[in-house]
N, C-alpha and C. Protein backbone atom coordinates (compact mmCIF):
# COMPACT_ATOMS: atom_id res chain seq x y z
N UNK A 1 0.82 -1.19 0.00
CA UNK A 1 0.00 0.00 0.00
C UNK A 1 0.87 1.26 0.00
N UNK A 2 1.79 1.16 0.73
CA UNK A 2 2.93 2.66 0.85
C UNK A 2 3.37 2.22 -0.47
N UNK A 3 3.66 1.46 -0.83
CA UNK A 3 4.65 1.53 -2.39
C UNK A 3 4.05 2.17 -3.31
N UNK A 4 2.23 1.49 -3.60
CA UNK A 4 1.36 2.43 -4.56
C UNK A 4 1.10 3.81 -4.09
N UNK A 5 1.34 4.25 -2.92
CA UNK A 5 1.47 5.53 -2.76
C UNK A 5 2.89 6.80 -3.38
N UNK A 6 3.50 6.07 -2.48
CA UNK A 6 4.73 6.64 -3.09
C UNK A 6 5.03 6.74 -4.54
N UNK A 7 4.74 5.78 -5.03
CA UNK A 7 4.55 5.44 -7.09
C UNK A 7 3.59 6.67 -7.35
N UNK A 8 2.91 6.71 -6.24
CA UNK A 8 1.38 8.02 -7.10
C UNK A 8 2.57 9.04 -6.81
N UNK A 9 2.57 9.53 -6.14
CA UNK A 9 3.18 10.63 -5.55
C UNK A 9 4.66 10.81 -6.50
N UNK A 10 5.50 9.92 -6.76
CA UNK A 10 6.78 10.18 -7.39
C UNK A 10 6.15 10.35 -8.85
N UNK A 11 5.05 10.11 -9.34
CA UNK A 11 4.64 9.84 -10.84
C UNK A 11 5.08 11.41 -11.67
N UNK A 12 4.52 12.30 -10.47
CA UNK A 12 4.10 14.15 -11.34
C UNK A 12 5.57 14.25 -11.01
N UNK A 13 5.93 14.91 -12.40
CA UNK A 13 7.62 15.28 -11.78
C UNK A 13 7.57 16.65 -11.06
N UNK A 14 7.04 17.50 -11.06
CA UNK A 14 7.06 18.52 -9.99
C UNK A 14 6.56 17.93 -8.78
N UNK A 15 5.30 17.64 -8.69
CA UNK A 15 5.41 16.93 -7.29
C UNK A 15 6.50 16.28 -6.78
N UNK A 16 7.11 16.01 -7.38
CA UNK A 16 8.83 15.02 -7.28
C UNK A 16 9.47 16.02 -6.76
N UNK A 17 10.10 17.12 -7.33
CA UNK A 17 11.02 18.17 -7.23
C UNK A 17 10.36 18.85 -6.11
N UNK A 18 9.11 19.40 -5.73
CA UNK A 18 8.81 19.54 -4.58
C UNK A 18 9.20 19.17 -3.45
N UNK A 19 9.00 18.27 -3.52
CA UNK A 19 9.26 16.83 -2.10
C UNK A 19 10.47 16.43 -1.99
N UNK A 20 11.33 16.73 -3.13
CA UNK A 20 12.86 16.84 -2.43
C UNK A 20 13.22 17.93 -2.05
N UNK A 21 12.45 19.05 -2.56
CA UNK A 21 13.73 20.33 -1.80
C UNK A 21 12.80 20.30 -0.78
N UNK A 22 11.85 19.96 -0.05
CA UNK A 22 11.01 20.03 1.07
C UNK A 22 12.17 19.10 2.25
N UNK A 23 12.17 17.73 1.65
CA UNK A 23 13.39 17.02 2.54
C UNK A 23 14.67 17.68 2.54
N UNK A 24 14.97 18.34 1.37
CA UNK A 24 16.37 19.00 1.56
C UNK A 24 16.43 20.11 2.58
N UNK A 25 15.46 20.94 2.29
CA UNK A 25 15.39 22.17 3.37
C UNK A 25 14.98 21.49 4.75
N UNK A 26 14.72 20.36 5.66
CA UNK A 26 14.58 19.83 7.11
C UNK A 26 16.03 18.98 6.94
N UNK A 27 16.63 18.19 5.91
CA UNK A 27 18.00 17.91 6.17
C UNK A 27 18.82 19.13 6.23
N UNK A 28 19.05 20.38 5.93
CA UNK A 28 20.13 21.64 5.93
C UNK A 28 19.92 21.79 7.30
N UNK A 29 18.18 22.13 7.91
CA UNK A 29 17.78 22.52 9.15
C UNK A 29 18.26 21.33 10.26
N UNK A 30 18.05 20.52 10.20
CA UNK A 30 19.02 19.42 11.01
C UNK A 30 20.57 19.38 10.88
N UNK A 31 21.09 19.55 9.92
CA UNK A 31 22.58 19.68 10.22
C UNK A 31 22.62 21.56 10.78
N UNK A 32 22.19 22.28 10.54
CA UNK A 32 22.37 23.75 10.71
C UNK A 32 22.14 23.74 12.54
N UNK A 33 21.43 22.77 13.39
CA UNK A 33 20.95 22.41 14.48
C UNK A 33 21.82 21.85 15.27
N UNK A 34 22.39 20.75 14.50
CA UNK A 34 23.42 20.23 15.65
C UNK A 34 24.92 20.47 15.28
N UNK A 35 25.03 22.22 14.53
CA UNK A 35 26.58 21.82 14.22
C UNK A 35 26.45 23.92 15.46
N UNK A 36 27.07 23.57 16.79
CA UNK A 36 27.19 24.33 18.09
C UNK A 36 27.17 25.65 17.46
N UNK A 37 28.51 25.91 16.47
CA UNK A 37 28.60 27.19 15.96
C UNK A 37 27.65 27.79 15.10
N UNK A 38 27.27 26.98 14.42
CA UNK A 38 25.80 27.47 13.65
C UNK A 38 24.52 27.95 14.33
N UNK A 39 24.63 27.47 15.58
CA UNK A 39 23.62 27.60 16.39
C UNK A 39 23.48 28.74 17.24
N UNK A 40 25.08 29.52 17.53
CA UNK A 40 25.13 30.19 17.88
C UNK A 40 25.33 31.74 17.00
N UNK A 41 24.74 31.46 15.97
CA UNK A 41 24.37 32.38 14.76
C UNK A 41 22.87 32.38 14.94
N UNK A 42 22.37 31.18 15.16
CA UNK A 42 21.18 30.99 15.18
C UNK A 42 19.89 31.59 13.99
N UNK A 43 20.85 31.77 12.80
CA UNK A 43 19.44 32.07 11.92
C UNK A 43 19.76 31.72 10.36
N UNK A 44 19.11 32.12 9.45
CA UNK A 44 19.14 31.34 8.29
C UNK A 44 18.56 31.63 7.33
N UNK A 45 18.77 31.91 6.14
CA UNK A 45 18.69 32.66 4.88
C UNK A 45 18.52 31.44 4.19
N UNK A 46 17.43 31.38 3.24
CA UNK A 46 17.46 30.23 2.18
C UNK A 46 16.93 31.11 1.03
N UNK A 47 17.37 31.23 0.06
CA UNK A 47 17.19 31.38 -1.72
C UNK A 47 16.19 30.57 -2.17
N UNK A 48 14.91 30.77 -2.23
CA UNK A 48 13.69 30.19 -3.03
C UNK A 48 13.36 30.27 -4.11
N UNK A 49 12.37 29.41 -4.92
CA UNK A 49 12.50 30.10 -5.92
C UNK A 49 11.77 31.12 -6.65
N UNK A 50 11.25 31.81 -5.29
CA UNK A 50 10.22 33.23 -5.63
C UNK A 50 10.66 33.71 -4.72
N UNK A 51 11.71 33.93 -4.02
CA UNK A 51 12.57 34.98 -2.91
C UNK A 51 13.00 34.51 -1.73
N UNK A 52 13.76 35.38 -1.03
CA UNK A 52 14.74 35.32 0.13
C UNK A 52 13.50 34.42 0.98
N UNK A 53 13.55 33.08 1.67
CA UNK A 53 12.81 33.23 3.23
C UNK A 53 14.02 32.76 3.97
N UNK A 54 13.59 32.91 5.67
CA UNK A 54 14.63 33.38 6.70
C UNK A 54 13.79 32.85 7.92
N UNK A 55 14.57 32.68 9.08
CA UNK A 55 13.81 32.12 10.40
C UNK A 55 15.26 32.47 11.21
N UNK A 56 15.14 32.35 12.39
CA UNK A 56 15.76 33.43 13.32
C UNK A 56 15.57 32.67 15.22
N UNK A 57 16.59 32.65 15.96
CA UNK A 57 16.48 32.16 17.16
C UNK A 57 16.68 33.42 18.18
N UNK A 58 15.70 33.70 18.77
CA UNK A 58 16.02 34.84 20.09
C UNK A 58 16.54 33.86 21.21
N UNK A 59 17.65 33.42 21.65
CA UNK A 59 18.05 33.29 22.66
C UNK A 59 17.81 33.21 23.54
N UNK A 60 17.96 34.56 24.29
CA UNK A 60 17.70 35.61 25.23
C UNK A 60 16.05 34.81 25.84
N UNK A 61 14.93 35.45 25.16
CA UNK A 61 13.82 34.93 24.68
C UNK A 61 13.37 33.99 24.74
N UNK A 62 14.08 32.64 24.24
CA UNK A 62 13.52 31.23 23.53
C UNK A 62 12.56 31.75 22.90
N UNK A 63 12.63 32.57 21.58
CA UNK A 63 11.67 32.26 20.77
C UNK A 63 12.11 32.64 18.91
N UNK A 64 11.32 31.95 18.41
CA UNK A 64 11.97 31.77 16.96
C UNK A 64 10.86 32.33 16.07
N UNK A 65 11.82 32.80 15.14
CA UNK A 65 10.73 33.90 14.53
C UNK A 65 11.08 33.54 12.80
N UNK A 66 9.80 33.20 12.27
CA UNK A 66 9.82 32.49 10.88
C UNK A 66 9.17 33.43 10.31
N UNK A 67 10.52 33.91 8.84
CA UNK A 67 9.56 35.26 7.81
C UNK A 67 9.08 33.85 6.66
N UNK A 68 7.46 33.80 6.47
CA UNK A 68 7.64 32.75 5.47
C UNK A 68 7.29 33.75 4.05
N UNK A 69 7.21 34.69 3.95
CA UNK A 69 6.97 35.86 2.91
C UNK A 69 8.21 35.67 2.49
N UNK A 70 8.26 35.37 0.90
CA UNK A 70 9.76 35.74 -0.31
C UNK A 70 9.93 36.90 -0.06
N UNK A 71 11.34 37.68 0.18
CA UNK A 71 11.58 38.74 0.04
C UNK A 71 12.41 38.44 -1.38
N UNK A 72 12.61 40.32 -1.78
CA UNK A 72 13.47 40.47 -3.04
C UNK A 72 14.88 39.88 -2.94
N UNK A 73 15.37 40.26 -2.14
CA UNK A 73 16.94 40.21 -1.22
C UNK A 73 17.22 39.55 -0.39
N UNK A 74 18.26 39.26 0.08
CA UNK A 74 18.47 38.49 1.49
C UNK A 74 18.49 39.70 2.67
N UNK A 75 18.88 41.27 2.28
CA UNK A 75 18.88 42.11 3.03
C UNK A 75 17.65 42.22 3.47
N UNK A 76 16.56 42.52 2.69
CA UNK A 76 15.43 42.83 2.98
C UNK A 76 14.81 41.41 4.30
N UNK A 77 15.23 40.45 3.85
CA UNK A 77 14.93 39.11 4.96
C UNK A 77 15.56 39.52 6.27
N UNK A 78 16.38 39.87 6.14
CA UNK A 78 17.51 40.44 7.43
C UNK A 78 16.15 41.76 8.14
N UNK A 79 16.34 42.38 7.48
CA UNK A 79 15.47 43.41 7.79
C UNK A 79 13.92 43.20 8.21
N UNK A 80 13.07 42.11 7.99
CA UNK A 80 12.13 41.74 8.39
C UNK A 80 12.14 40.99 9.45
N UNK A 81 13.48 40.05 9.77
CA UNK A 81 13.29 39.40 10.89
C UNK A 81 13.60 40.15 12.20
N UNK A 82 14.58 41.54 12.01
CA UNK A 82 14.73 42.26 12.58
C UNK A 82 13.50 42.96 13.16
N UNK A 83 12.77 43.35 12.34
CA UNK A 83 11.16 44.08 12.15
C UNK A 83 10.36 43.30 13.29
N UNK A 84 10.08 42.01 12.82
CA UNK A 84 9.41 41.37 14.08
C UNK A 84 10.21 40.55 15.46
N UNK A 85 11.18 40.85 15.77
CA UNK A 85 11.89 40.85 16.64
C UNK A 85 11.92 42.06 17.67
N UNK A 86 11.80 43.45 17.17
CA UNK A 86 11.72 44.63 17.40
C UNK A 86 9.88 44.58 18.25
N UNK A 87 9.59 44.39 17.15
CA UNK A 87 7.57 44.17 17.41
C UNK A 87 7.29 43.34 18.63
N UNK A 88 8.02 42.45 18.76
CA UNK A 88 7.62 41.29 20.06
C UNK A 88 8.69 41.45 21.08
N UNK A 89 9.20 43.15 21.71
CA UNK A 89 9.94 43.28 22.46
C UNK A 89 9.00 43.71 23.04
């Protein structure tokens, strides 16, 4: 039964290409998690393919702040997570 699923599902080749950069982007987020120094950056810029999205760790806080809006730029992502970081002080 999972096999005829998976067969449906791998059939559409975009549905295909979907569903790997979906696993690719939670495999980057798992290594970006357990590698100490990354963590202590704590945030993250990904290139989509309709714009910048970004997610962000307050520390301080414990709390994490996800832009899921494409920006134009990666600056402008910088600048929004800043935005609602600022907002939830």
């Amino acid at each position: 039964m999972i096999d005829r699923l998976v067969n449906a599902l791998f059939k559409w080749e975009r549905l295909r290409a979907a569903l790997f950069v979906e696993v690719h982007m939670y495999d980057r987020l798992d290594h970006i998690m357990a590698d100490p120094e990354a963590m202590e950056i704590a945030s993250s810029f990904i290139p989509d393919f309709d714009g910048w999205r970004s997610w962000s760790l307050n520390k301080d806080k414990g709390r994490y702040y996800f832009n899921d809006i494409p920006e134009d730029n990666m600056m402008a992502a910088i600048e929004r997570l800043e935005d609602m970081e600022l907002s939830n002080s």
